[in-house]
N, C-alpha and C. Protein backbone atom coordinates (compact mmCIF):
# COMPACT_ATOMS: atom_id res chain seq x y z
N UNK A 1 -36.96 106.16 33.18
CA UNK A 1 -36.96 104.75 33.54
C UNK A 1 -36.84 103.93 32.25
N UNK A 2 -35.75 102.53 32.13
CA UNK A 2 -35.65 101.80 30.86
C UNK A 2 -35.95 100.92 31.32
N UNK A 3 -37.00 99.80 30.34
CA UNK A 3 -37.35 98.74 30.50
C UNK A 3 -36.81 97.94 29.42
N UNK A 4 -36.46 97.10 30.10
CA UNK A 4 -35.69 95.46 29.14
C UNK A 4 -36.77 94.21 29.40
N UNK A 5 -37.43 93.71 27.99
CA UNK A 5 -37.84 93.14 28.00
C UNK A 5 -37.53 91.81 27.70
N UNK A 6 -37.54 90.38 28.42
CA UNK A 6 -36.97 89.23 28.38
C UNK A 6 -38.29 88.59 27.66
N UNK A 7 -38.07 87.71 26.68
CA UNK A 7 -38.70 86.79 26.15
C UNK A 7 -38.44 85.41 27.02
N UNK A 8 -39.94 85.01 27.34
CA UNK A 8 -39.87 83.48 27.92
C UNK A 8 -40.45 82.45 27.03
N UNK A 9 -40.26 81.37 27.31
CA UNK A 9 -41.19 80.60 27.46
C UNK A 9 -41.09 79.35 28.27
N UNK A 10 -42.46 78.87 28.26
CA UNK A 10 -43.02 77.64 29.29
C UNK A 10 -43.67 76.92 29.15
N UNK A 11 -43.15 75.64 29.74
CA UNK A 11 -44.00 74.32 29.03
C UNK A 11 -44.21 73.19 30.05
N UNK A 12 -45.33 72.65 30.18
CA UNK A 12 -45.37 71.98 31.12
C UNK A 12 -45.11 70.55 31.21
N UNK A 13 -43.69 70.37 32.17
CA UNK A 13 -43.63 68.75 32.11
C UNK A 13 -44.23 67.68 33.00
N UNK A 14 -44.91 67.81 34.17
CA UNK A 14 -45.21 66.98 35.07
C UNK A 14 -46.44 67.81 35.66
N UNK A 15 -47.57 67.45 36.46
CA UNK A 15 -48.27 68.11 36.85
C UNK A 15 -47.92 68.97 37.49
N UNK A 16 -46.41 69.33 38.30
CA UNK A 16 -45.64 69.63 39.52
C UNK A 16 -44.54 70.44 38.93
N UNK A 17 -44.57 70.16 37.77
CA UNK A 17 -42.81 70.70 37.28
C UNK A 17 -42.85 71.58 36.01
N UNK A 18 -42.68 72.94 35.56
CA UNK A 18 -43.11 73.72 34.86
C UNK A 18 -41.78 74.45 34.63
N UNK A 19 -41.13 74.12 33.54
CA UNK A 19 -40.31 74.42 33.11
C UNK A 19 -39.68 75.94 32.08
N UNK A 20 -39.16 77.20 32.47
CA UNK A 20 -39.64 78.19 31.97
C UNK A 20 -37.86 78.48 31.08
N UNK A 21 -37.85 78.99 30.26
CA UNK A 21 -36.84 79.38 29.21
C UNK A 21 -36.41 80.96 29.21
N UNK A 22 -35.29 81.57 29.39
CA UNK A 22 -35.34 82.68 29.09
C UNK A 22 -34.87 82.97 27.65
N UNK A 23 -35.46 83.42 26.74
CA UNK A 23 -34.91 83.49 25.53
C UNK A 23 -34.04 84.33 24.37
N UNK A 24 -34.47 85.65 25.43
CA UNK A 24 -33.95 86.93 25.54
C UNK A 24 -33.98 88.11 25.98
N UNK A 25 -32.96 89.29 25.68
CA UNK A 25 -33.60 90.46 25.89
C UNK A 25 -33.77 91.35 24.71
N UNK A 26 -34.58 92.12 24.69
CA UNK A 26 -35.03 93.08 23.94
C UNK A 26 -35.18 94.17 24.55
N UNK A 27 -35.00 95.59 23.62
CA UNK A 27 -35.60 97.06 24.12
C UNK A 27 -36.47 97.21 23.84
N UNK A 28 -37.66 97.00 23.46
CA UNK A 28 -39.08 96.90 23.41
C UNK A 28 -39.84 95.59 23.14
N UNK A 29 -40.98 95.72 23.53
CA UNK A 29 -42.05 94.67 23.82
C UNK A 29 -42.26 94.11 22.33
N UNK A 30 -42.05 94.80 21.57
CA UNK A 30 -42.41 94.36 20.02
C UNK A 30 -40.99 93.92 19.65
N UNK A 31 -40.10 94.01 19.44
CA UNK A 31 -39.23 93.56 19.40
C UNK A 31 -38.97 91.99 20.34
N UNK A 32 -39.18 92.09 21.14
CA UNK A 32 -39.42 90.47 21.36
C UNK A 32 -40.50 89.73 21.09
N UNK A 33 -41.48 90.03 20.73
CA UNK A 33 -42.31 89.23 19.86
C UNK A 33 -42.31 89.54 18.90
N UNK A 34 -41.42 89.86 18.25
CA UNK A 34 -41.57 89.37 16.76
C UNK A 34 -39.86 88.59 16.84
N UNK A 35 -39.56 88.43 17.57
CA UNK A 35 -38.60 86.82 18.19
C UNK A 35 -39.33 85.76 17.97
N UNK A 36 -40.68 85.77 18.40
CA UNK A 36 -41.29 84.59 18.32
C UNK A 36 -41.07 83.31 17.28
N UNK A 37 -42.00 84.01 16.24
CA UNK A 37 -41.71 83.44 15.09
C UNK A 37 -40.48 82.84 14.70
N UNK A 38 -39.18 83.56 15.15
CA UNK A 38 -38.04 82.55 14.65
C UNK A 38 -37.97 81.23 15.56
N UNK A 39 -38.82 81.00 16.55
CA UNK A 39 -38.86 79.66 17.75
C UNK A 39 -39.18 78.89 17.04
N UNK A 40 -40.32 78.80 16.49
CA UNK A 40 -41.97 78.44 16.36
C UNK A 40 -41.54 76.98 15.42
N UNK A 41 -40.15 77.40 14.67
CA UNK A 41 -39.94 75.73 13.81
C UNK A 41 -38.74 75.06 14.38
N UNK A 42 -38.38 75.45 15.54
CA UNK A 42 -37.46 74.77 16.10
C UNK A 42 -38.11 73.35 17.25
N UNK A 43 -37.68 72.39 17.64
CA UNK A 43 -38.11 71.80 18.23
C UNK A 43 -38.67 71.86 19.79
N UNK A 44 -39.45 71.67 20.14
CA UNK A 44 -39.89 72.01 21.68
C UNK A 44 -40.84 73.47 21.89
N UNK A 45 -40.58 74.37 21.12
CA UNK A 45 -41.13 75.21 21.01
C UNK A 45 -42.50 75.21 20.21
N UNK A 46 -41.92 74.84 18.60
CA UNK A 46 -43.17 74.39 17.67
C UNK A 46 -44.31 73.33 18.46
N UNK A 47 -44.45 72.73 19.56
CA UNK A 47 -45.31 71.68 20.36
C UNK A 47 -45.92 72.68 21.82
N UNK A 48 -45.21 73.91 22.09
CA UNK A 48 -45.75 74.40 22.56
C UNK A 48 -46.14 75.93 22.55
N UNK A 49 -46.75 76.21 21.38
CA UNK A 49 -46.28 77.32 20.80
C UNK A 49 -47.01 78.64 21.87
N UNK A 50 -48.46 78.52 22.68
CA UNK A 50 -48.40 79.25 23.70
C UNK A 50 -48.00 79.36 24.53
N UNK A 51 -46.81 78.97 24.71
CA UNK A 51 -45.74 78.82 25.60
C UNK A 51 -45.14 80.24 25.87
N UNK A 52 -45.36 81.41 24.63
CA UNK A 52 -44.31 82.47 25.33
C UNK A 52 -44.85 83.34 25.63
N UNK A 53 -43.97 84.67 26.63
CA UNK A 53 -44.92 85.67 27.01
C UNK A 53 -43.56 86.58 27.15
N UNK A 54 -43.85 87.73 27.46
CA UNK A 54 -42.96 88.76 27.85
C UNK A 54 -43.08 88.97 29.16
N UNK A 55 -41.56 89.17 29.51
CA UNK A 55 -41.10 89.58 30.87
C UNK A 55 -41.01 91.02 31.01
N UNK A 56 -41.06 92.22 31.80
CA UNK A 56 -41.05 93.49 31.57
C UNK A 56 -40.08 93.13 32.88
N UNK A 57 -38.50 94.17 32.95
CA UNK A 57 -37.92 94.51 33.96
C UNK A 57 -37.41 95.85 33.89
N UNK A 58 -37.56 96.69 35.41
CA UNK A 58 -37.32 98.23 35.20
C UNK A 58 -35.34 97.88 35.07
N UNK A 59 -34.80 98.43 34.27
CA UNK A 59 -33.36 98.56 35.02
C UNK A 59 -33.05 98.70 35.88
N UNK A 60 -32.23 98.66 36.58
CA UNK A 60 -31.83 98.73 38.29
C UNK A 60 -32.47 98.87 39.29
N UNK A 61 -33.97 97.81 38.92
CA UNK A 61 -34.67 97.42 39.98
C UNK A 61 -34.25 96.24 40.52
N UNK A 62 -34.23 96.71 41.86
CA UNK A 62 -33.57 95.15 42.51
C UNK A 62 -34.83 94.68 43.44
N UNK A 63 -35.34 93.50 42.52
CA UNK A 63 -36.63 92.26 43.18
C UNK A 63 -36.18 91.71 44.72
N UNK A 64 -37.01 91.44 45.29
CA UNK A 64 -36.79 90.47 46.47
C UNK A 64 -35.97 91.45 47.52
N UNK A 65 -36.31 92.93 47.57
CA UNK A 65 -35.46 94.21 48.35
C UNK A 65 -35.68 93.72 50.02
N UNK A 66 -36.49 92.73 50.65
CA UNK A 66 -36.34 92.09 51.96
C UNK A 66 -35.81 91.36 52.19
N UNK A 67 -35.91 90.05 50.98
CA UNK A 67 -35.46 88.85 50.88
C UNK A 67 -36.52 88.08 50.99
N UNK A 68 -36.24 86.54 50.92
CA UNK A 68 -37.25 85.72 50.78
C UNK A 68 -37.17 85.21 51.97
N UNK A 69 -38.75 83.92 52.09
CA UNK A 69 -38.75 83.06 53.18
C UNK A 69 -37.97 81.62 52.52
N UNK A 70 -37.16 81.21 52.60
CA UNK A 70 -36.97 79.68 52.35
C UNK A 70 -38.07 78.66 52.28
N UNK A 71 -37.71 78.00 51.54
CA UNK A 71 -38.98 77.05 51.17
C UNK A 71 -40.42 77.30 50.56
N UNK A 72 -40.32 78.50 50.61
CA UNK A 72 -42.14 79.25 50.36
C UNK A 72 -41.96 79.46 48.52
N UNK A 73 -42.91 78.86 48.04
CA UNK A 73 -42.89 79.57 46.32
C UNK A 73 -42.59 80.74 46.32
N UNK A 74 -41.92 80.81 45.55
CA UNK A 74 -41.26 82.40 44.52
C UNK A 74 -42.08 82.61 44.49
N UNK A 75 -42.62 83.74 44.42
CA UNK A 75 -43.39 84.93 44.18
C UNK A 75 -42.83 85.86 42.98
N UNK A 76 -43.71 86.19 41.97
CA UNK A 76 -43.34 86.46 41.06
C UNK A 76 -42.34 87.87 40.78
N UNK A 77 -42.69 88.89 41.43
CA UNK A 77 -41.50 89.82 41.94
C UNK A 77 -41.19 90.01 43.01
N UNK A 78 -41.52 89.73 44.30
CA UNK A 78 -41.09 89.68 45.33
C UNK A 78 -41.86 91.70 45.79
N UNK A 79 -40.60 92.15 46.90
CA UNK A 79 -40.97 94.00 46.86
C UNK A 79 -39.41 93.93 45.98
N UNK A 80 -39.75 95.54 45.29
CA UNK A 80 -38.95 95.87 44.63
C UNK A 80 -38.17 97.34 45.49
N UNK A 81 -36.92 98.16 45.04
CA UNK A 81 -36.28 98.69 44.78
C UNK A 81 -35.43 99.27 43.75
N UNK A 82 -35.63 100.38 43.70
CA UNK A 82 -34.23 100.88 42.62
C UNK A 82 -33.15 101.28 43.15
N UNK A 83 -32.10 100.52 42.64
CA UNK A 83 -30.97 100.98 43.29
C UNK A 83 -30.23 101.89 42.64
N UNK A 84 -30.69 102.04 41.07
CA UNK A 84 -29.48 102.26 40.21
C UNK A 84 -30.84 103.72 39.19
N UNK A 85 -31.60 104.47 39.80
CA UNK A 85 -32.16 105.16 38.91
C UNK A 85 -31.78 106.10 38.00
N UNK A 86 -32.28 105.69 36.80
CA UNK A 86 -31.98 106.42 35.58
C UNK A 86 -30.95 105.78 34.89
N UNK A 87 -31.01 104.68 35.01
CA UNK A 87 -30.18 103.72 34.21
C UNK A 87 -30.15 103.10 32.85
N UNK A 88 -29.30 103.07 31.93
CA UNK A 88 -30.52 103.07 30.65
C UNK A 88 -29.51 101.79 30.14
N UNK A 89 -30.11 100.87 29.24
CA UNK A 89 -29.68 99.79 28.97
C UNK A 89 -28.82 99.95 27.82
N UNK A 90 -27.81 99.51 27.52
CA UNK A 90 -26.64 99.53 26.81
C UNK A 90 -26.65 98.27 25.15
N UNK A 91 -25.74 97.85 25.38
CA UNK A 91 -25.78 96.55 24.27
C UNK A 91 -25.77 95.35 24.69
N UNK A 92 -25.27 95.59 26.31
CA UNK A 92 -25.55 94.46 26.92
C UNK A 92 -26.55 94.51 28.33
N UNK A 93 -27.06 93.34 29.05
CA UNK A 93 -27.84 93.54 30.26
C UNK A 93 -27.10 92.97 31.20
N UNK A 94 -27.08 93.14 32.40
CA UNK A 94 -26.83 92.52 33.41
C UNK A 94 -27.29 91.71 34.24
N UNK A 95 -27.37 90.69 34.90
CA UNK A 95 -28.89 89.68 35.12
C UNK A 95 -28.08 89.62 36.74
N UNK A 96 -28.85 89.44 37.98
CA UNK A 96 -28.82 88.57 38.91
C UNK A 96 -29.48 87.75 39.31
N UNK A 97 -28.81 86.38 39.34
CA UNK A 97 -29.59 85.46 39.47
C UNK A 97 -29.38 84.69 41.06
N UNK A 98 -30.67 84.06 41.41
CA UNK A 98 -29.82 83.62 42.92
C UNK A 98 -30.56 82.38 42.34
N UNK A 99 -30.26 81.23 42.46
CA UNK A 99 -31.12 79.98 42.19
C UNK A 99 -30.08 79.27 43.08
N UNK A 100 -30.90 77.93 43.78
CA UNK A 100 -30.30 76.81 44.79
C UNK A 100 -31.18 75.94 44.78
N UNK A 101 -30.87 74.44 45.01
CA UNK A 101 -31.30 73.67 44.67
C UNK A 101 -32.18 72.92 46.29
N UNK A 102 -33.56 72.95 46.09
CA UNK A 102 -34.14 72.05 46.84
C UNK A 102 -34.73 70.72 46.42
N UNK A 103 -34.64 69.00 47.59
CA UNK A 103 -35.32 68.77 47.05
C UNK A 103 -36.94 68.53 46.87
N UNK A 104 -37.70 69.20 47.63
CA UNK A 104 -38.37 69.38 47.69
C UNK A 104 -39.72 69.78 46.30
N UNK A 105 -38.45 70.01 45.22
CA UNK A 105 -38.80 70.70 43.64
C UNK A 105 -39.78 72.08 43.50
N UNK A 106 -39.50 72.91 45.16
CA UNK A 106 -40.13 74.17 45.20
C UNK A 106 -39.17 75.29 43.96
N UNK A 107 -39.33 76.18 43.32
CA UNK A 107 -39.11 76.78 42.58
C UNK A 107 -38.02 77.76 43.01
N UNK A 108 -36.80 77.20 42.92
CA UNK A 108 -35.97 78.39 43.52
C UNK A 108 -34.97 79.69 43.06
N UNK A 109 -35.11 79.71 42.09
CA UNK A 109 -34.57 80.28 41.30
C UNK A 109 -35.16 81.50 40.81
N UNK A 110 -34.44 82.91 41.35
CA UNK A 110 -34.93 84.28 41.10
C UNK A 110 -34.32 85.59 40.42
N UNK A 111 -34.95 86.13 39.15
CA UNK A 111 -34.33 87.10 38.75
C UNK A 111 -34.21 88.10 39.70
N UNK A 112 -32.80 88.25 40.23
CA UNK A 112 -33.23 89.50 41.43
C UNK A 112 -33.46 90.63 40.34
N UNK A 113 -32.81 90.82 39.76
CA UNK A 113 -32.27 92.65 38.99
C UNK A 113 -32.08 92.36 37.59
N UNK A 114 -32.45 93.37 36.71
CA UNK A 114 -31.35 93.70 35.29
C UNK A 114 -30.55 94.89 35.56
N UNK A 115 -29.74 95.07 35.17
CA UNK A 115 -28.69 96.24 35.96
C UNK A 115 -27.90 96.90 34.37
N UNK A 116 -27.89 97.88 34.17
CA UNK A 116 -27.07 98.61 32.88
C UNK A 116 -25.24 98.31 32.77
N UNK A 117 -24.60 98.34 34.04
CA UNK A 117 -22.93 97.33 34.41
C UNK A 117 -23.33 96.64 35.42
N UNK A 118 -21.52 96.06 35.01
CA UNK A 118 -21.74 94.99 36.01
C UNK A 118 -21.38 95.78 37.78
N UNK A 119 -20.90 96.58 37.31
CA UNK A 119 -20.81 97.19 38.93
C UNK A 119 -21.75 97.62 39.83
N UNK A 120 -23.36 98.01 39.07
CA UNK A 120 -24.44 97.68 39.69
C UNK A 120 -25.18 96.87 39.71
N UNK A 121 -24.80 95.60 39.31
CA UNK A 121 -24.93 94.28 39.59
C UNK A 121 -24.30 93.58 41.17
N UNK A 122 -23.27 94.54 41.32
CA UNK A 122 -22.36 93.58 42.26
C UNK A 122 -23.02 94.35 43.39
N UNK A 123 -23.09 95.50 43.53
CA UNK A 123 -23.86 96.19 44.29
C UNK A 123 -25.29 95.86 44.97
N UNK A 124 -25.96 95.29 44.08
CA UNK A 124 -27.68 94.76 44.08
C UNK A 124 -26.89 93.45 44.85
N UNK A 125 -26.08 92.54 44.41
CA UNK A 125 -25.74 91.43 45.10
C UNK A 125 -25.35 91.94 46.69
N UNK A 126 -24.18 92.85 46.74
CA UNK A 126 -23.52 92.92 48.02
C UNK A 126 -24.89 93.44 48.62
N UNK A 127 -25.99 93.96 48.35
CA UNK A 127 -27.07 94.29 49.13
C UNK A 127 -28.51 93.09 49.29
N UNK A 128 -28.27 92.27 48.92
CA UNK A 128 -29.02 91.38 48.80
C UNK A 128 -28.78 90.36 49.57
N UNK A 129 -26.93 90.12 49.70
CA UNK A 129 -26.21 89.39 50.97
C UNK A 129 -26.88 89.01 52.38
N UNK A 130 -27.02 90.35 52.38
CA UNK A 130 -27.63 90.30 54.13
C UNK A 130 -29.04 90.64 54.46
N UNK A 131 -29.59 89.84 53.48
CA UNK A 131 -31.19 89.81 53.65
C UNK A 131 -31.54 88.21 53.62
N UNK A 132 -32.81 87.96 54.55
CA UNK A 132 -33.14 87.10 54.83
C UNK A 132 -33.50 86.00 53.34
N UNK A 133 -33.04 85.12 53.31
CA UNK A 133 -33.06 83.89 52.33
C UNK A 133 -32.24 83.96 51.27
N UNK A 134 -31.36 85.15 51.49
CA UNK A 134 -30.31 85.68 50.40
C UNK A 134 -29.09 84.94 51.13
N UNK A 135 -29.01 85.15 52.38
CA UNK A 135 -27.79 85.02 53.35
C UNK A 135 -27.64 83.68 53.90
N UNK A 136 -28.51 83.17 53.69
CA UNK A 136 -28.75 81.59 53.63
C UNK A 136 -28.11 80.43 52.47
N UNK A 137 -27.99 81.21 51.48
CA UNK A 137 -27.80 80.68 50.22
C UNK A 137 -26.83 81.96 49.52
N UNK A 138 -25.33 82.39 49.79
CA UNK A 138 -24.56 83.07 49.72
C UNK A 138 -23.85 82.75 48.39
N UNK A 139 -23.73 81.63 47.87
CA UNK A 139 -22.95 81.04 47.09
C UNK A 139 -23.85 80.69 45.71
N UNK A 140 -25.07 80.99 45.71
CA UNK A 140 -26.20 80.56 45.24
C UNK A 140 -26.39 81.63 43.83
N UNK A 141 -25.91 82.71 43.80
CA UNK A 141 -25.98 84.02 43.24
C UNK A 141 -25.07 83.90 41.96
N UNK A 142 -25.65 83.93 40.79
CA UNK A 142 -25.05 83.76 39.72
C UNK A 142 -25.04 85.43 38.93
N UNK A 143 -23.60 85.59 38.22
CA UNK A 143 -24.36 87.05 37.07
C UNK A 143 -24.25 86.59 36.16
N UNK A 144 -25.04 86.83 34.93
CA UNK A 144 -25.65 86.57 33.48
C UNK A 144 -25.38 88.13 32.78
N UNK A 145 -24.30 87.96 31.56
CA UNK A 145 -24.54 88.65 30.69
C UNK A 145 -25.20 88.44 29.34
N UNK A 146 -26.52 89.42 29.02
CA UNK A 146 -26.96 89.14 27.82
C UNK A 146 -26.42 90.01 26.77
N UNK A 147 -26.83 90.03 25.59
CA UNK A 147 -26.51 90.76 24.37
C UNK A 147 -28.17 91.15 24.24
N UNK A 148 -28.22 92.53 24.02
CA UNK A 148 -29.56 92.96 23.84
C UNK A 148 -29.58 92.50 22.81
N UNK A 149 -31.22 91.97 22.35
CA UNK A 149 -31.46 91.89 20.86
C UNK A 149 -31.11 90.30 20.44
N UNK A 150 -30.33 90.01 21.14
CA UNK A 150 -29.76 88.14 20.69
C UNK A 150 -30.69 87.24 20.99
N UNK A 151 -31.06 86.57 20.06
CA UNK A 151 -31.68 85.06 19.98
C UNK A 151 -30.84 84.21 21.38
N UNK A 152 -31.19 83.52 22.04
CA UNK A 152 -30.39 82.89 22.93
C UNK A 152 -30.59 81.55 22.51
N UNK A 153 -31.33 81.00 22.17
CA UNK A 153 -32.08 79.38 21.94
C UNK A 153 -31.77 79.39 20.82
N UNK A 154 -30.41 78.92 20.09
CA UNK A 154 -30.61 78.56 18.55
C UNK A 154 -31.06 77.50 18.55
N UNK A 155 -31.11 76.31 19.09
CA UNK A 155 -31.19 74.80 18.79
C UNK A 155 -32.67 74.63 19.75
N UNK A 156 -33.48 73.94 19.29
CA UNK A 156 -34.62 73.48 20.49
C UNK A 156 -34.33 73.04 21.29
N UNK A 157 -34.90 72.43 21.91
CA UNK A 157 -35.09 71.34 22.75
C UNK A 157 -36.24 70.49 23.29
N UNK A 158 -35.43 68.98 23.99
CA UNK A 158 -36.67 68.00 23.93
C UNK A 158 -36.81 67.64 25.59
N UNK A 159 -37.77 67.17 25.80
CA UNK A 159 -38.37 66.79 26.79
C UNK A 159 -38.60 65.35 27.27
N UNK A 160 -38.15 65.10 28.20
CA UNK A 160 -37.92 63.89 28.70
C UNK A 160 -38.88 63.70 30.30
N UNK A 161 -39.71 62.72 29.97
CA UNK A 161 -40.10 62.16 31.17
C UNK A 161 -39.57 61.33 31.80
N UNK A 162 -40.01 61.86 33.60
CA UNK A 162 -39.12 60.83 34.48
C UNK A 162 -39.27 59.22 33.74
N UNK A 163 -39.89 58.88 33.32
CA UNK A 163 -40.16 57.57 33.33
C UNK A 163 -39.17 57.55 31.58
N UNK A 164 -39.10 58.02 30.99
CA UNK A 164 -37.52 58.21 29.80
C UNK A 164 -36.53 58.40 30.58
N UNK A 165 -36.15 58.79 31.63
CA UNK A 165 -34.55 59.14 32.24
C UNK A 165 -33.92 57.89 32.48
């Protein structure tokens, strides 16, 4: 089993609205934190510096293997599946993402999978199709390629309250 570890972070803008960063992937847990430190003088980050944590994902585990309820908070992995065992991560990752927009500002946006190609990426998708809150939101399903090991956030960023927009 390979685990790819994603660097986050999170910062809170509104009592309601919690804004999370993916920053990368890494092949080990130490290896993304010691990412940290290159954040830490960039802007937005340096103001929230416990802001990051590590993500642990198995490879070709595919999250949310029922599907979701609509409208209900994400749940942080949902049930899982492997679709793709013994998959080992390459130079690059494969991401599925399903995110859709409510306005409601419930949290919709879910890493289904990291996947080793993209062909078991498309796979985790075409199986994810016809599950409940997947099939609802068909068009909703994004793929993300990372570069293992890459900084993703060169530049900070700033934060704007509704009442600045």
């Amino acid at each position: 089993m390979t685990i790819g570890y994603f660097l986050m972070h999170t910062h809170r803008i509104t009592d309601t609205n919690v804004d999370v960063k993916m920053l990368g992937l890494y092949r080990s847990e130490k290896d993304a934190l010691d990412a940290i430190p290159r954040y830490l003088d960039r802007a937005g980050f340096s103001s929230a510096p416990d802001g990051f944590f590590v993500d642990r994902h198995v490879v070709g585990e595919r999250r949310f293997a029922s599907g979701f309820i609509h409208g209900q908070p994400v749940e942080p992995d949902g049930d899982v599946v492997t679709d793709s065992p013994g998959s080992v991560l390459g130079s690059e990752g494969f991401l599925l993402i399903h995110d859709y927009e409510m306005p409601e500002e419930v949290d919709n946006e879910r890493l289904v999978g990291l996947f080793a190609t993209k062909a078991d990426r498309e796979k985790a998708k075409a199986q994810a199709l016809i599950l409940p809150g997947f099939s609802s939101f068909p068009d909703a399903f994004s793929g993300v390629t990372m570069e293992v090991g890459k900084d993703y956030w060169e530049e900070g960023y700033v934060t704007l309250t509704p009442e600045e927009m």
